[in-house]
N, C-alpha and C. Protein backbone atom coordinates (compact mmCIF):
# COMPACT_ATOMS: atom_id res chain seq x y z
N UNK A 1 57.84 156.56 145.52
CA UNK A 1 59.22 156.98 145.39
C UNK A 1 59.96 155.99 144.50
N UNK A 2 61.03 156.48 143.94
CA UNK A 2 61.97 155.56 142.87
C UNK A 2 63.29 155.23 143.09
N UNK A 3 63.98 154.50 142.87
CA UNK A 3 65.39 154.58 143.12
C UNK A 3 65.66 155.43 142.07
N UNK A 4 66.76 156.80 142.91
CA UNK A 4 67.33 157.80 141.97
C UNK A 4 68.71 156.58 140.73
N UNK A 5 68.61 155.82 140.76
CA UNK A 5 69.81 155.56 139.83
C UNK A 5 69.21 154.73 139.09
N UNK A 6 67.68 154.41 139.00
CA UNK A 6 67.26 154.11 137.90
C UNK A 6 66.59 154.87 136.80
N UNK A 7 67.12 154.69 135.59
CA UNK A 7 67.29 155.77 134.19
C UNK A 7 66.40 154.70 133.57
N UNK A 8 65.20 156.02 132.71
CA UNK A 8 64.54 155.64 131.96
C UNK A 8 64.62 156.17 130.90
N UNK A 9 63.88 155.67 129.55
CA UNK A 9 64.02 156.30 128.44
C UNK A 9 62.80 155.97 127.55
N UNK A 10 61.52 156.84 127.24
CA UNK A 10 60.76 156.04 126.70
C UNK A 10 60.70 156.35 125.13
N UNK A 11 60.54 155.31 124.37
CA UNK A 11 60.28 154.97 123.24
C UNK A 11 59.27 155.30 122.63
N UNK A 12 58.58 155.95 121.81
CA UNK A 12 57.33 155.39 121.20
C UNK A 12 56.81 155.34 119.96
N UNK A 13 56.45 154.29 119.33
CA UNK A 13 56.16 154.32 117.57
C UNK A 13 54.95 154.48 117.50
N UNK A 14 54.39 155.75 117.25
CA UNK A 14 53.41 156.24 117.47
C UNK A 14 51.82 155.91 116.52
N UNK A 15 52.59 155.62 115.28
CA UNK A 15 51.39 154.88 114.54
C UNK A 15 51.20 153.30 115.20
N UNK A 16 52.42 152.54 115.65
CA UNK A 16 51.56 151.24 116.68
C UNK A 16 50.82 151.31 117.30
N UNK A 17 51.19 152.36 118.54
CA UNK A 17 50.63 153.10 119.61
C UNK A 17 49.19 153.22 119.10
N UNK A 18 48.62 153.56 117.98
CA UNK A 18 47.61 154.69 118.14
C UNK A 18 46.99 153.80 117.39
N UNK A 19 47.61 152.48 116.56
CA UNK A 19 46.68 151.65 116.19
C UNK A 19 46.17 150.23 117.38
N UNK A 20 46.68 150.03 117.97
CA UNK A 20 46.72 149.34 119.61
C UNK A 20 45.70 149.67 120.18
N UNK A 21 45.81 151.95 120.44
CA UNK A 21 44.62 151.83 121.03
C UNK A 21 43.40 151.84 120.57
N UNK A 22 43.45 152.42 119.15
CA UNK A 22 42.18 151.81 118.57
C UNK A 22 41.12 151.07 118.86
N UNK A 23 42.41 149.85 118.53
CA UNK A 23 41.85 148.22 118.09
C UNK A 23 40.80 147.64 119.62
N UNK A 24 41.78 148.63 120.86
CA UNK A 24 40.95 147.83 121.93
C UNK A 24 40.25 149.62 122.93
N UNK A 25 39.96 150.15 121.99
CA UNK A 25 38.79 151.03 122.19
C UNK A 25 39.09 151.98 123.29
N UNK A 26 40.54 152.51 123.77
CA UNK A 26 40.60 153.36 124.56
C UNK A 26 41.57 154.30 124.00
N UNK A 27 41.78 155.92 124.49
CA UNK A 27 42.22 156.67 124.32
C UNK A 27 43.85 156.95 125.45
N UNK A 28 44.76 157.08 124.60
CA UNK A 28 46.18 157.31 125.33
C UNK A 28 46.23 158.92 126.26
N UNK A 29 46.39 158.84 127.32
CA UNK A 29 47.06 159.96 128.32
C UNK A 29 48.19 160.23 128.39
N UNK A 30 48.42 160.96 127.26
CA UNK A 30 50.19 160.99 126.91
C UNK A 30 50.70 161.76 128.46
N UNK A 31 50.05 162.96 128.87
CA UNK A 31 50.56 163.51 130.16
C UNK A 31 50.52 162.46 131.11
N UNK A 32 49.83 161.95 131.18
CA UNK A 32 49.71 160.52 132.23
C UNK A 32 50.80 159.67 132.36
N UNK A 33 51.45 159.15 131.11
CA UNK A 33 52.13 158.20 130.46
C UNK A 33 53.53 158.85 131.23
N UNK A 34 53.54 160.10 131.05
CA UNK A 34 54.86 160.78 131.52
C UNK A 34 55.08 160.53 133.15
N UNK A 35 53.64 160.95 133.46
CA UNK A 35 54.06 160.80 134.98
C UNK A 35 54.10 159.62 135.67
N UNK A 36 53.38 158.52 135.29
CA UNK A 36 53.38 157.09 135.36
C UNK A 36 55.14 156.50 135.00
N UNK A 37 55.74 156.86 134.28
CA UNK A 37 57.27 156.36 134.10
C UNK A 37 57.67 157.26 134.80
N UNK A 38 57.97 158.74 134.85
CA UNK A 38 58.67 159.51 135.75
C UNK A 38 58.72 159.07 137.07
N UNK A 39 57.89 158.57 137.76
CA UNK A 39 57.35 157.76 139.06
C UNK A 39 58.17 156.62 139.66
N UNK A 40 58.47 155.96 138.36
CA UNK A 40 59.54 154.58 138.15
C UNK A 40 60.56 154.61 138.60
N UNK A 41 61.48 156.04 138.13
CA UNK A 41 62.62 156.12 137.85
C UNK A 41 62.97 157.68 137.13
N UNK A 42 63.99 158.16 137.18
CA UNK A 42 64.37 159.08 136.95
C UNK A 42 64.36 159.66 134.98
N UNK A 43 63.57 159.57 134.55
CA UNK A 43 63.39 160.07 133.11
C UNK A 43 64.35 160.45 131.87
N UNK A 44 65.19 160.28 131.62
CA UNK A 44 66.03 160.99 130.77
C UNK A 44 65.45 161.07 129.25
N UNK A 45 64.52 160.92 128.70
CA UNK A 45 63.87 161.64 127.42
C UNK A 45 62.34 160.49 127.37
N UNK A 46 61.66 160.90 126.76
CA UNK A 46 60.68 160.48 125.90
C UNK A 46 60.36 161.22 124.29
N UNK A 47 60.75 159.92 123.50
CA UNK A 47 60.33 159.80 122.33
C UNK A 47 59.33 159.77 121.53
N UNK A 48 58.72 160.33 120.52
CA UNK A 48 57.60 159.96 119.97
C UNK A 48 58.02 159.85 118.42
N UNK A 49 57.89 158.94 117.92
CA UNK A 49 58.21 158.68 116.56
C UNK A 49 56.92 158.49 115.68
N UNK A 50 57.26 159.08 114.43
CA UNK A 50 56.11 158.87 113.70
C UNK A 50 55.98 159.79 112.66
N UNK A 51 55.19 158.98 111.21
CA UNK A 51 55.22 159.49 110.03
C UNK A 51 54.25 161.24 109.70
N UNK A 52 55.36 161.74 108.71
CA UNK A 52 53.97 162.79 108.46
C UNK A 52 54.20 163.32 107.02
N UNK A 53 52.97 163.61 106.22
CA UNK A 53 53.47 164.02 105.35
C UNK A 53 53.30 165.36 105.08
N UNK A 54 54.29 165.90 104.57
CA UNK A 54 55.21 167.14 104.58
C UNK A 54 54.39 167.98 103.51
N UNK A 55 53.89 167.45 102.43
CA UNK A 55 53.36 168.03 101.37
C UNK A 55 52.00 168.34 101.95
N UNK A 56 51.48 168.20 102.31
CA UNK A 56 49.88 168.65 102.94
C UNK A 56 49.70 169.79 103.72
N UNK A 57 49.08 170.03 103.54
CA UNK A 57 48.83 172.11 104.19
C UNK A 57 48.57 171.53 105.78
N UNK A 58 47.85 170.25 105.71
CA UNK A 58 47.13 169.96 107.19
C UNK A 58 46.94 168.56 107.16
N UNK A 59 47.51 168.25 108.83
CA UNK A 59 47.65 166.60 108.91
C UNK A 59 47.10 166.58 110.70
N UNK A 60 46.06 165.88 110.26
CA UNK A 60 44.88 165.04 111.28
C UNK A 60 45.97 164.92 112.94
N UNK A 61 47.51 164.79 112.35
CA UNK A 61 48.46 164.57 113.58
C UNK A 61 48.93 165.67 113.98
N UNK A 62 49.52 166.64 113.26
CA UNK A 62 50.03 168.02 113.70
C UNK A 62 49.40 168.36 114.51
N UNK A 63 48.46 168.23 115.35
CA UNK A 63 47.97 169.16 116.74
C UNK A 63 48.50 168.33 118.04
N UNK A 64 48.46 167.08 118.00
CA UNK A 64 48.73 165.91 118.72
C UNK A 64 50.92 166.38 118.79
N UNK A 65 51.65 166.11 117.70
CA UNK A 65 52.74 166.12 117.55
C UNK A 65 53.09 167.77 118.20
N UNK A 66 52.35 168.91 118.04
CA UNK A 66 52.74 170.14 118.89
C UNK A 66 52.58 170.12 120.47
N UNK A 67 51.39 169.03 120.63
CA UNK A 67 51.09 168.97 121.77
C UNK A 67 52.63 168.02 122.82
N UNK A 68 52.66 167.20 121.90
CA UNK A 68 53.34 166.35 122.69
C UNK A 68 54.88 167.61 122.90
N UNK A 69 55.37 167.77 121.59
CA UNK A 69 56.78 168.47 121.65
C UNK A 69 56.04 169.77 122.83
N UNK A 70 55.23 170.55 122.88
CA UNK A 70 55.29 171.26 124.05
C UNK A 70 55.37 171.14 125.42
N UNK A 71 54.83 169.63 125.56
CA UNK A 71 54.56 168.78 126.71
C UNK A 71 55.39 167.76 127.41
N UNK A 72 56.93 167.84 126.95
CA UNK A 72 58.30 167.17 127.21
C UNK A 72 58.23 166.17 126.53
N UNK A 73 57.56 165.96 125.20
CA UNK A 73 58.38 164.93 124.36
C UNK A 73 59.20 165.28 123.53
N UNK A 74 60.27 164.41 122.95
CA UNK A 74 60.81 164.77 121.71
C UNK A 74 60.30 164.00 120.85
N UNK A 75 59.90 164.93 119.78
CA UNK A 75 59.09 164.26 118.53
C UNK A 75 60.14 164.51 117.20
N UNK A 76 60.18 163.10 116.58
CA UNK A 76 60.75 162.84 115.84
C UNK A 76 60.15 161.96 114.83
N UNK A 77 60.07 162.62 113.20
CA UNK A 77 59.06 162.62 112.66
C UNK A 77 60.08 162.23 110.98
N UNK A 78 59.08 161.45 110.34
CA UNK A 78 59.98 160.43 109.16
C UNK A 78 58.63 161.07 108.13
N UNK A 79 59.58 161.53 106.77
CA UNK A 79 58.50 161.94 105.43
C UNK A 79 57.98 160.64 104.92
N UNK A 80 56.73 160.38 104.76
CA UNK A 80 56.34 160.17 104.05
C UNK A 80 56.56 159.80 102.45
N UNK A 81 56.39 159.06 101.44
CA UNK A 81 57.04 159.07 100.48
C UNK A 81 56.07 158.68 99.17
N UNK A 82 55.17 159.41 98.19
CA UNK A 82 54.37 158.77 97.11
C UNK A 82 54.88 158.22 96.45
N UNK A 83 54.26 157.09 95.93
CA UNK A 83 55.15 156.01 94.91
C UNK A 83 54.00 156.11 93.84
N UNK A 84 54.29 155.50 92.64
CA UNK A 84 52.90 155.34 91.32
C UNK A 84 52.15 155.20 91.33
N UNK A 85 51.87 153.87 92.70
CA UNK A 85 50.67 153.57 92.69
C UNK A 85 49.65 154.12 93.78
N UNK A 86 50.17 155.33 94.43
CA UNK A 86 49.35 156.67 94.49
C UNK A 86 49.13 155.60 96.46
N UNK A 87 50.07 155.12 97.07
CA UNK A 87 50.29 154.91 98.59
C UNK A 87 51.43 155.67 99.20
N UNK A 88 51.06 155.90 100.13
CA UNK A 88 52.19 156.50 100.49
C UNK A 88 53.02 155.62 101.92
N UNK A 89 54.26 155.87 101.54
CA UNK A 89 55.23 154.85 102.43
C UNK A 89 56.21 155.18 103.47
N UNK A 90 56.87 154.91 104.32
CA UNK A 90 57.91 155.92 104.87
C UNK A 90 58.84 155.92 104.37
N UNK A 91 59.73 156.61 104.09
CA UNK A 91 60.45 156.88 103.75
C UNK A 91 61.87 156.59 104.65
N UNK A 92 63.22 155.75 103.99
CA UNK A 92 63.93 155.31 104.69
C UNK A 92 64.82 156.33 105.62
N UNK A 93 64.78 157.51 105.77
CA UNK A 93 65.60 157.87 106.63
C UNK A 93 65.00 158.81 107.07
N UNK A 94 65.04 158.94 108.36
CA UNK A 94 64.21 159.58 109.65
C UNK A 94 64.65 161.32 110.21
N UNK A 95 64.21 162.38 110.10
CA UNK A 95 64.58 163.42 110.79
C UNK A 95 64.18 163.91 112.38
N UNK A 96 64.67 164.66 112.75
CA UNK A 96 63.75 165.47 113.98
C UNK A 96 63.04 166.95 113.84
N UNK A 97 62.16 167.21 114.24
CA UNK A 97 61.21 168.52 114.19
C UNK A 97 62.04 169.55 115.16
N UNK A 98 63.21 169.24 115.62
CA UNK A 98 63.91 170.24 116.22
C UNK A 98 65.44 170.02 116.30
């Protein structure tokens, strides 16, 4: 049980996130993650932030980013940006997918 008057709000920068779990070889339970803070305290949003680029028919993340926005996150998602030397960067100002 939680104290009802504690408010949560989770954050998440999703390319850290996903390079973190990488690095130490386990896979994230985003449904998990929800119910593990919901548990805490009373929820008022979860965030998922993170780059995509817009010009591509198909991105390795778009199944993950539908999943989450169907699954009570709000996903909020920053273009991508090509520069000359053919990297791509984020781009300074951030939108939402809804």
């Amino acid at each position: 049980m939680f104290d009802e008057r504690e408010k949560i709000a989770l954050f998440i920068d999703g390319a850290n996130l996903y390079a973190t779990a990488k690095a130490l070889g386990f896979d994230i339970d985003y449904r998990r993650l929800l119910k593990e803070f919901s548990a805490k305290g009373y929820l008022l949003r979860a965030l998922y932030y993170t780059a995509l680029a817009e010009d591509q028919e198909y991105s390795s993340i778009r199944p993950l980013i539908d999943w989450l926005d169907y699954n009570g996150y709000k996903v909020v998602t920053k273009p991508t940006k090509e520069f000359g030397d053919g990297c791509r960067r984020i781009a300074p100002a951030g939108r939402s997918l809804h």
